[in-house]
PDB file of N, CA and C in Angstrom:
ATOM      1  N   UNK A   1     -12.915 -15.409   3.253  1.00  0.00           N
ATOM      2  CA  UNK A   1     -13.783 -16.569   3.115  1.00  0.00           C
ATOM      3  C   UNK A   1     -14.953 -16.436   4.080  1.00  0.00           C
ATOM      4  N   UNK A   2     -16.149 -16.619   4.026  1.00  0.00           N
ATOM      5  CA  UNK A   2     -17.216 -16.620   4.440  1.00  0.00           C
ATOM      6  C   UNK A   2     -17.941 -18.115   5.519  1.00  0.00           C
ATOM      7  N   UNK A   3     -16.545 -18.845   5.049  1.00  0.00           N
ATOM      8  CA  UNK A   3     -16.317 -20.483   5.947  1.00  0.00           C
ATOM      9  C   UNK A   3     -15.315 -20.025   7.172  1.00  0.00           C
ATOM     10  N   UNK A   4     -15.335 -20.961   8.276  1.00  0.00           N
ATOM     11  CA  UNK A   4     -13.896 -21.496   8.511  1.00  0.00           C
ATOM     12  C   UNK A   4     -13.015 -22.436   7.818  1.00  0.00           C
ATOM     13  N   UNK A   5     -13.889 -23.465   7.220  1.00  0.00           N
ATOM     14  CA  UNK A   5     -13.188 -24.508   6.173  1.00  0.00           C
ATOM     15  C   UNK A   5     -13.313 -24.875   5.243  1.00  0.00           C
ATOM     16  N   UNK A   6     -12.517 -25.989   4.017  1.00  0.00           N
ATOM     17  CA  UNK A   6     -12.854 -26.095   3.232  1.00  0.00           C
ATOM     18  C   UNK A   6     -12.454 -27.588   3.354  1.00  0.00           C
ATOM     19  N   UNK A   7     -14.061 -28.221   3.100  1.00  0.00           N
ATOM     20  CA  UNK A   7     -13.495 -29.839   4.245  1.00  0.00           C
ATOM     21  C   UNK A   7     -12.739 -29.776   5.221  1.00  0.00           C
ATOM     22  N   UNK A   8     -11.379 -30.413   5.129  1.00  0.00           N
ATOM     23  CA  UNK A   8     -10.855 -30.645   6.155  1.00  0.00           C
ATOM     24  C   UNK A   8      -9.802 -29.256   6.983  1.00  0.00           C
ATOM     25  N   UNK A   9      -9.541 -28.437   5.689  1.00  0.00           N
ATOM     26  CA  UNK A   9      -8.711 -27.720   5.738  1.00  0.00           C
ATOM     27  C   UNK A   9      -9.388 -25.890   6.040  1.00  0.00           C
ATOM     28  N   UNK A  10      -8.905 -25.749   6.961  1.00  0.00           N
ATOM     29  CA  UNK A  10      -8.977 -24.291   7.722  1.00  0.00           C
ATOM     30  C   UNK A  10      -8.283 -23.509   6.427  1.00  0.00           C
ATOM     31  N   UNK A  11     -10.086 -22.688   6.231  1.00  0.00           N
ATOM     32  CA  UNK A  11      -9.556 -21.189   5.219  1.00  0.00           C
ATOM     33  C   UNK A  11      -8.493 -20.501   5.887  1.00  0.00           C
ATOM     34  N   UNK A  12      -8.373 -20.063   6.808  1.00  0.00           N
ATOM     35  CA  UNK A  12      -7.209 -19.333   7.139  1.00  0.00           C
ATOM     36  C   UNK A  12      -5.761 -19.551   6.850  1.00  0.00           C
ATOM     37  N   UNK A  13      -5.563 -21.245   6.710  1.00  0.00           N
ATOM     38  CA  UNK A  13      -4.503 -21.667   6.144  1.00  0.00           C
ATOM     39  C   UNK A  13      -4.112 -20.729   4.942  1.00  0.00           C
ATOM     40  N   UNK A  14      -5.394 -20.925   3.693  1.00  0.00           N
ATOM     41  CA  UNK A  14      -4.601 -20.301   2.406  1.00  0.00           C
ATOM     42  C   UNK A  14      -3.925 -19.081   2.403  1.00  0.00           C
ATOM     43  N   UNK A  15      -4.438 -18.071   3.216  1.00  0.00           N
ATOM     44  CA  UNK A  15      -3.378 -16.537   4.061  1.00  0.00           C
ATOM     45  C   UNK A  15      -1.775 -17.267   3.986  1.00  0.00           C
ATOM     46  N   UNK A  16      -1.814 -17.974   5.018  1.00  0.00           N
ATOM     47  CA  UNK A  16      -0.604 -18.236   5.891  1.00  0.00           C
ATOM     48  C   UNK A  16       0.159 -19.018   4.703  1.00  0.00           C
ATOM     49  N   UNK A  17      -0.163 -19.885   3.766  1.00  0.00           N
ATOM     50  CA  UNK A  17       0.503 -20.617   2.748  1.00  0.00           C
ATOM     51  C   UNK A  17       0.817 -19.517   1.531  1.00  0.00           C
ATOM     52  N   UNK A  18       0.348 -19.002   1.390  1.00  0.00           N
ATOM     53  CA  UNK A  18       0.337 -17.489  -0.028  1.00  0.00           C
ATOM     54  C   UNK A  18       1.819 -16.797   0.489  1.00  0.00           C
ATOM     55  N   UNK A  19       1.513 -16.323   1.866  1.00  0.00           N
ATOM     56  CA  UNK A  19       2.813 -15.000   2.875  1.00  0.00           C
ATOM     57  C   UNK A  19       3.894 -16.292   2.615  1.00  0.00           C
ATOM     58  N   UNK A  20       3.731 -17.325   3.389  1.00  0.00           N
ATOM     59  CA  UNK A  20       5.138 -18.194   3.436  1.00  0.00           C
ATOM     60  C   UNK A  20       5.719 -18.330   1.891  1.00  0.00           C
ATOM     61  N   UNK A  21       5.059 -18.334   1.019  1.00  0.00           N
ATOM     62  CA  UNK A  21       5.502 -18.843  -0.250  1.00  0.00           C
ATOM     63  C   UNK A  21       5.903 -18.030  -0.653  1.00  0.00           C
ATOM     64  N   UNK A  22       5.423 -16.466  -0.874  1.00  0.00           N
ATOM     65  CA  UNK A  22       6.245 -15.207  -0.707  1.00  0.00           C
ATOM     66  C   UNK A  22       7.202 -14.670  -0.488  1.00  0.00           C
ATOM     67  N   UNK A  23       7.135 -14.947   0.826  1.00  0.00           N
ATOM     68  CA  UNK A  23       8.750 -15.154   1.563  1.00  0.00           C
ATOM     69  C   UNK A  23       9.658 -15.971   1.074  1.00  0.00           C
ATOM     70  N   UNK A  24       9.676 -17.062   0.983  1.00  0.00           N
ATOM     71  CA  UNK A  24      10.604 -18.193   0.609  1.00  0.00           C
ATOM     72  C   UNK A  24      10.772 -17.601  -0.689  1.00  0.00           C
ATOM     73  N   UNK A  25      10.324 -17.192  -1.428  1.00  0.00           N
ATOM     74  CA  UNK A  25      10.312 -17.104  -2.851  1.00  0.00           C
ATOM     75  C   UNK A  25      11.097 -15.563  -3.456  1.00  0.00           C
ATOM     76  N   UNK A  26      10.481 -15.120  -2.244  1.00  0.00           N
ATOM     77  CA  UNK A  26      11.687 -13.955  -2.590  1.00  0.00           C
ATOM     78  C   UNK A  26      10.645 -12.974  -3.333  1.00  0.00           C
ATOM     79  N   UNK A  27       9.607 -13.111  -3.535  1.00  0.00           N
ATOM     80  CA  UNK A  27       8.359 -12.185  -4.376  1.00  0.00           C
ATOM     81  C   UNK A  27       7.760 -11.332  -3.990  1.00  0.00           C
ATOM     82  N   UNK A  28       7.405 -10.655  -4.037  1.00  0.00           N
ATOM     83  CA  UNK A  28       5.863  -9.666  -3.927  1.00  0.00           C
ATOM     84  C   UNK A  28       4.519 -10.125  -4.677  1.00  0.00           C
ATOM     85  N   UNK A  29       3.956 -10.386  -3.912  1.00  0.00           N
ATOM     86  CA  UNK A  29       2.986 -11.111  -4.265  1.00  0.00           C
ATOM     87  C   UNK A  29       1.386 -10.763  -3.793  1.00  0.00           C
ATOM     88  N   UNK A  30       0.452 -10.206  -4.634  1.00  0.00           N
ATOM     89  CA  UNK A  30      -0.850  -9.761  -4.408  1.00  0.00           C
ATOM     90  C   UNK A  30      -1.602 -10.200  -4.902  1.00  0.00           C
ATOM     91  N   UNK A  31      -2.881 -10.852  -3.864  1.00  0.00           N
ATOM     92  CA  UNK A  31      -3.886 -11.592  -4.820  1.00  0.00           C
ATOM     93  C   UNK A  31      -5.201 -10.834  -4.000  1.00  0.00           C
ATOM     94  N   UNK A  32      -5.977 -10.624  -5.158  1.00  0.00           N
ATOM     95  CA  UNK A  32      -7.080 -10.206  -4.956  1.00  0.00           C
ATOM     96  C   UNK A  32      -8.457 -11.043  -5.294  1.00  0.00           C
ATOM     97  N   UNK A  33      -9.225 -11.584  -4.525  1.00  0.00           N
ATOM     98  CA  UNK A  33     -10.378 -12.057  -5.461  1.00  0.00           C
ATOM     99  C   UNK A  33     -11.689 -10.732  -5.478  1.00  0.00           C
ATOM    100  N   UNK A  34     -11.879 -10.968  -7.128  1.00  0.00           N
ATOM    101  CA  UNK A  34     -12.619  -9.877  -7.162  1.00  0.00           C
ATOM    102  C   UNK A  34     -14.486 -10.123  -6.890  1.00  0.00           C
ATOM    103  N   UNK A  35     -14.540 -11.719  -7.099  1.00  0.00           N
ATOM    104  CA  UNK A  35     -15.973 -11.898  -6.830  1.00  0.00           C
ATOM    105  C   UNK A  35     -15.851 -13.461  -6.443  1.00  0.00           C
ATOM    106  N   UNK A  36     -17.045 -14.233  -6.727  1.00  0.00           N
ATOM    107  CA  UNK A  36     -17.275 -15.456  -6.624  1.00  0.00           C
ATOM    108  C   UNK A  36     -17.936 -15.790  -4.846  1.00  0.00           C
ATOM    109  N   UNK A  37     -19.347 -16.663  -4.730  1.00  0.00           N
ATOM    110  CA  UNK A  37     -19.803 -16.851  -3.724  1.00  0.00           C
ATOM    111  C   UNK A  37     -19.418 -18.407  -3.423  1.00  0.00           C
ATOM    112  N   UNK A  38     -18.716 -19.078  -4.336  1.00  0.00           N
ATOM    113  CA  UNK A  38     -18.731 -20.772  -3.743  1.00  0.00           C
ATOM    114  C   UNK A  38     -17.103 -20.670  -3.022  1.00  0.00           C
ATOM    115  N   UNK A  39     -17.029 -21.153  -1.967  1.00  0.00           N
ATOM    116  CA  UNK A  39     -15.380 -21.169  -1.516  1.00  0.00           C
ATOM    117  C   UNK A  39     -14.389 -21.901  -1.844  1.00  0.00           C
ATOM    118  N   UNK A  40     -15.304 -22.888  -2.415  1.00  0.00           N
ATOM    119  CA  UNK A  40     -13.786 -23.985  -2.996  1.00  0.00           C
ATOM    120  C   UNK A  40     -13.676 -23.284  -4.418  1.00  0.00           C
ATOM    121  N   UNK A  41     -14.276 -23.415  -4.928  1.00  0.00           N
ATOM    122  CA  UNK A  41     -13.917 -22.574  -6.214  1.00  0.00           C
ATOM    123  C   UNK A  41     -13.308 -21.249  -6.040  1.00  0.00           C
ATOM    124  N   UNK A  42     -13.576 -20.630  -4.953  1.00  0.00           N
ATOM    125  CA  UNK A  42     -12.385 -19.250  -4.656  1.00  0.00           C
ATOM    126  C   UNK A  42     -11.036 -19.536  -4.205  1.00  0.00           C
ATOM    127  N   UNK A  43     -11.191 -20.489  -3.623  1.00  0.00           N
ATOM    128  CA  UNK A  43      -9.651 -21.015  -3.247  1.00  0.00           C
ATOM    129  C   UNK A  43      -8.899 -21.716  -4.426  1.00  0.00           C
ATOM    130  N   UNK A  44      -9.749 -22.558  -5.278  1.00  0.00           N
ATOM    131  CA  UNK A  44      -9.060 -23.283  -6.446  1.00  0.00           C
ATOM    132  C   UNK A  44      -8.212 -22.126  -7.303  1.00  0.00           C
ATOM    133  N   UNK A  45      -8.975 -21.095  -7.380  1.00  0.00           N
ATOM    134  CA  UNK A  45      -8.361 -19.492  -8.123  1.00  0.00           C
ATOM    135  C   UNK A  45      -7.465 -19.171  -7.970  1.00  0.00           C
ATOM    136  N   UNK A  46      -6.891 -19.281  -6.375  1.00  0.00           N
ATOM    137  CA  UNK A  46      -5.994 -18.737  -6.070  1.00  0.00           C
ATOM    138  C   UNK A  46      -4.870 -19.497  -6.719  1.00  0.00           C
ATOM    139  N   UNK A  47      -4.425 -20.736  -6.552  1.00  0.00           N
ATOM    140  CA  UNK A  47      -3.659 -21.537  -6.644  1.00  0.00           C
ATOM    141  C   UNK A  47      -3.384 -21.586  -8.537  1.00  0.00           C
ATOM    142  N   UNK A  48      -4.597 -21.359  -8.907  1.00  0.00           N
ATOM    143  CA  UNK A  48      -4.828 -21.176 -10.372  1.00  0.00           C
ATOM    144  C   UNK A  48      -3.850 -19.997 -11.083  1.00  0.00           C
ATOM    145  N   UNK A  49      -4.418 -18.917 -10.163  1.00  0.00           N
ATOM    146  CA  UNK A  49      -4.160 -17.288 -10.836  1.00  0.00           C
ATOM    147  C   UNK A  49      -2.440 -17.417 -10.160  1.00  0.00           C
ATOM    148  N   UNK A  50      -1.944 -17.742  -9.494  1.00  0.00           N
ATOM    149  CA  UNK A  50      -0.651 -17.729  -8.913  1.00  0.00           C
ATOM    150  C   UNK A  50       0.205 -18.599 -10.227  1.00  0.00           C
ATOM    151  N   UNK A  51      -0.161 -19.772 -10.075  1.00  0.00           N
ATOM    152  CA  UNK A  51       0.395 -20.642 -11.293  1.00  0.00           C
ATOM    153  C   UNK A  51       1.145 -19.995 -12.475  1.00  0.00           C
ATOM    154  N   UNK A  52      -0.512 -19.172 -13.052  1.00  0.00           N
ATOM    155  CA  UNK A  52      -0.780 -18.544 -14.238  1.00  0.00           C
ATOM    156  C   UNK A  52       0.416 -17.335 -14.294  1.00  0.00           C
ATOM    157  N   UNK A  53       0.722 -16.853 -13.387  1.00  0.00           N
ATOM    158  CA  UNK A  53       1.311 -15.561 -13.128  1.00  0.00           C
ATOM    159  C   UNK A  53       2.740 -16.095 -13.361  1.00  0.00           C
ATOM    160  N   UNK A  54       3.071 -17.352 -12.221  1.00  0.00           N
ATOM    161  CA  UNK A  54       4.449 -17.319 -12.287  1.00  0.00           C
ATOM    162  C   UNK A  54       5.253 -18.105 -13.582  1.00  0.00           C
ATOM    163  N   UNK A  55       3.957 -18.631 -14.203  1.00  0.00           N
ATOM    164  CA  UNK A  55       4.330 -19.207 -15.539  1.00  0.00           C
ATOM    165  C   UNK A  55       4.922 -17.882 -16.839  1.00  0.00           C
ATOM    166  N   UNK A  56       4.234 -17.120 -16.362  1.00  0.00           N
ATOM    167  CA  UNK A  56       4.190 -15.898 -17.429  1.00  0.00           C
ATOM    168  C   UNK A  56       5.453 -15.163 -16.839  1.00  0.00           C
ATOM    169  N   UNK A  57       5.963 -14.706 -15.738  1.00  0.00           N
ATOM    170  CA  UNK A  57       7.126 -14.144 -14.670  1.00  0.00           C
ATOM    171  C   UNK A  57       7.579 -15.311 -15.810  1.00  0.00           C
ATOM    172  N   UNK A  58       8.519 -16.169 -15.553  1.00  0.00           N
ATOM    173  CA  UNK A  58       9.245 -16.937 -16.067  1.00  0.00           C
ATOM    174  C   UNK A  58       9.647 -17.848 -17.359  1.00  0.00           C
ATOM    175  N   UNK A  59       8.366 -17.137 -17.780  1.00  0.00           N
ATOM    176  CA  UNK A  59       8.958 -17.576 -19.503  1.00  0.00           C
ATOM    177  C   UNK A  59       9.798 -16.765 -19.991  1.00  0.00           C
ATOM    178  N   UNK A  60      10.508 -17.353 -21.385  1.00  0.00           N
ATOM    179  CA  UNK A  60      11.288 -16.338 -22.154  1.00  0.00           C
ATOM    180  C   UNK A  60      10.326 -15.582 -22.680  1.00  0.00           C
ATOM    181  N   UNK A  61      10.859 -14.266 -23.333  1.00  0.00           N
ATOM    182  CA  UNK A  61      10.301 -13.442 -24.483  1.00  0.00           C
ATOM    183  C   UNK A  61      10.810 -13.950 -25.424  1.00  0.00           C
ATOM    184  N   UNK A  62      10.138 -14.222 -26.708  1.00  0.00           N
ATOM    185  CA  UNK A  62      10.583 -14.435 -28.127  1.00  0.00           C
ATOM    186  C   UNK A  62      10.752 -13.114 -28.322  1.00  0.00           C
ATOM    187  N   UNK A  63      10.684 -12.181 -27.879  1.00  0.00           N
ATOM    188  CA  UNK A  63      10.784 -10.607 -28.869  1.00  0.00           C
ATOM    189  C   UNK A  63      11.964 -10.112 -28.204  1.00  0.00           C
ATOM    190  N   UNK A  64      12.644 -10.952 -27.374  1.00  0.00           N
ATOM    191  CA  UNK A  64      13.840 -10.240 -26.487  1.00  0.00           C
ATOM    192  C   UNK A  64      15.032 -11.560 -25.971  1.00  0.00           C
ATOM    193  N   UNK A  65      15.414 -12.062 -27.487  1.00  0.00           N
ATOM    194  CA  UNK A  65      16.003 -13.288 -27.872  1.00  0.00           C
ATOM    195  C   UNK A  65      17.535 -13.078 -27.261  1.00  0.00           C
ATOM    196  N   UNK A  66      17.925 -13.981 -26.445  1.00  0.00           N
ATOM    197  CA  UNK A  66      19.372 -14.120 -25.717  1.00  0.00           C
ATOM    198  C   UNK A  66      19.648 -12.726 -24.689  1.00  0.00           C
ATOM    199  N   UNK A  67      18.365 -12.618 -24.464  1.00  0.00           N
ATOM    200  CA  UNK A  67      18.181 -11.354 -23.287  1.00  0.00           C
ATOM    201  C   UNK A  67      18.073 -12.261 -21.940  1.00  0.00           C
ATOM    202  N   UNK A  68      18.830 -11.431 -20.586  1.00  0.00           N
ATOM    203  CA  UNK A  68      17.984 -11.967 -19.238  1.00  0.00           C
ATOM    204  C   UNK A  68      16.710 -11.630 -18.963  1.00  0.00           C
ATOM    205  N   UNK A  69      16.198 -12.078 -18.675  1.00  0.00           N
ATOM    206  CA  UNK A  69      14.456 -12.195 -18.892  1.00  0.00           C
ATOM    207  C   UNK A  69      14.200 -11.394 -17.473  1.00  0.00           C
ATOM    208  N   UNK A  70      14.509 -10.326 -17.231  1.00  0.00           N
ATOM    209  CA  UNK A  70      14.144  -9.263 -15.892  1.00  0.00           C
ATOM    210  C   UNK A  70      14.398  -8.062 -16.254  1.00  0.00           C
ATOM    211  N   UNK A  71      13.820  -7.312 -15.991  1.00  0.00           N
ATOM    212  CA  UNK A  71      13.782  -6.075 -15.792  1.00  0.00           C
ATOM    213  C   UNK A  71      14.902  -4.676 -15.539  1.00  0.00           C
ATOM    214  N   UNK A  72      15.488  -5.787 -14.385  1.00  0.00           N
ATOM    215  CA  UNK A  72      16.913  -5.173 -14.314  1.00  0.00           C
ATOM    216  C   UNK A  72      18.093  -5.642 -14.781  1.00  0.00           C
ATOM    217  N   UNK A  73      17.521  -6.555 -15.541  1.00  0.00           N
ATOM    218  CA  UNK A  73      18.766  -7.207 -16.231  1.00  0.00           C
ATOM    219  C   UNK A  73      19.889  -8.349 -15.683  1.00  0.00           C
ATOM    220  N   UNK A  74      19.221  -8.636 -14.262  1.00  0.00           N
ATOM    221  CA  UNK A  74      20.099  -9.602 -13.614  1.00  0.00           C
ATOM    222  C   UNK A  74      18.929 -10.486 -13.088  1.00  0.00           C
ATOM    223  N   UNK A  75      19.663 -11.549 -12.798  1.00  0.00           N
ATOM    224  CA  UNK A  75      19.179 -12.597 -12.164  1.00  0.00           C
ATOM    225  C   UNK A  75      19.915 -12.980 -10.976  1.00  0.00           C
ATOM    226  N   UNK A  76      20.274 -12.389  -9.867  1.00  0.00           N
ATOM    227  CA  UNK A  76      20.882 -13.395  -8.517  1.00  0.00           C
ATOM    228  C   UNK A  76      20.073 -12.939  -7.757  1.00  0.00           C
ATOM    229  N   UNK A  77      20.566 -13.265  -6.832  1.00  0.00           N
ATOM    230  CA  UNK A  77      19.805 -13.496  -5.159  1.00  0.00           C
ATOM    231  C   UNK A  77      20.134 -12.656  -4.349  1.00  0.00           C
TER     232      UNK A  77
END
């Protein structure tokens, strides 16, 4: 970010909220912004493109009907 803030809230926060949510979540998680000069609108992205991602991570496949929906075939912790 090219700010320290965004209003009230310290850009540096969104770093530190992305890693924690990561962690807790158990994910690997990479976000890149590839352009954009306004900062609230770069930050809105993030929260956007994360959404977008984990909506898609967690849907079913219709093409892979009464399947576990991973890769390795399991789901625990």
């Amino acid at each position: 970010f090219d700010r320290d803030k965004i209003g009230e809230m310290d850009t540096e926060l969104f770093r530190e909220f992305f890693h924690a949510f990561a962690m807790n979540a158990r994910i690997t998680l990479h976000i890149k912004n590839l352009y954009g000069t306004n900062t609230h609108h770069i930050a809105e992205t993030l929260f956007k493109v994360v959404a977008r991602v984990l909506r898609a991570a967690t849907e079913m496949d219709p093409r892979m009907k009464n399947e576990v929906p991973s890769t390795k075939g399991t789901l625990t912790a």
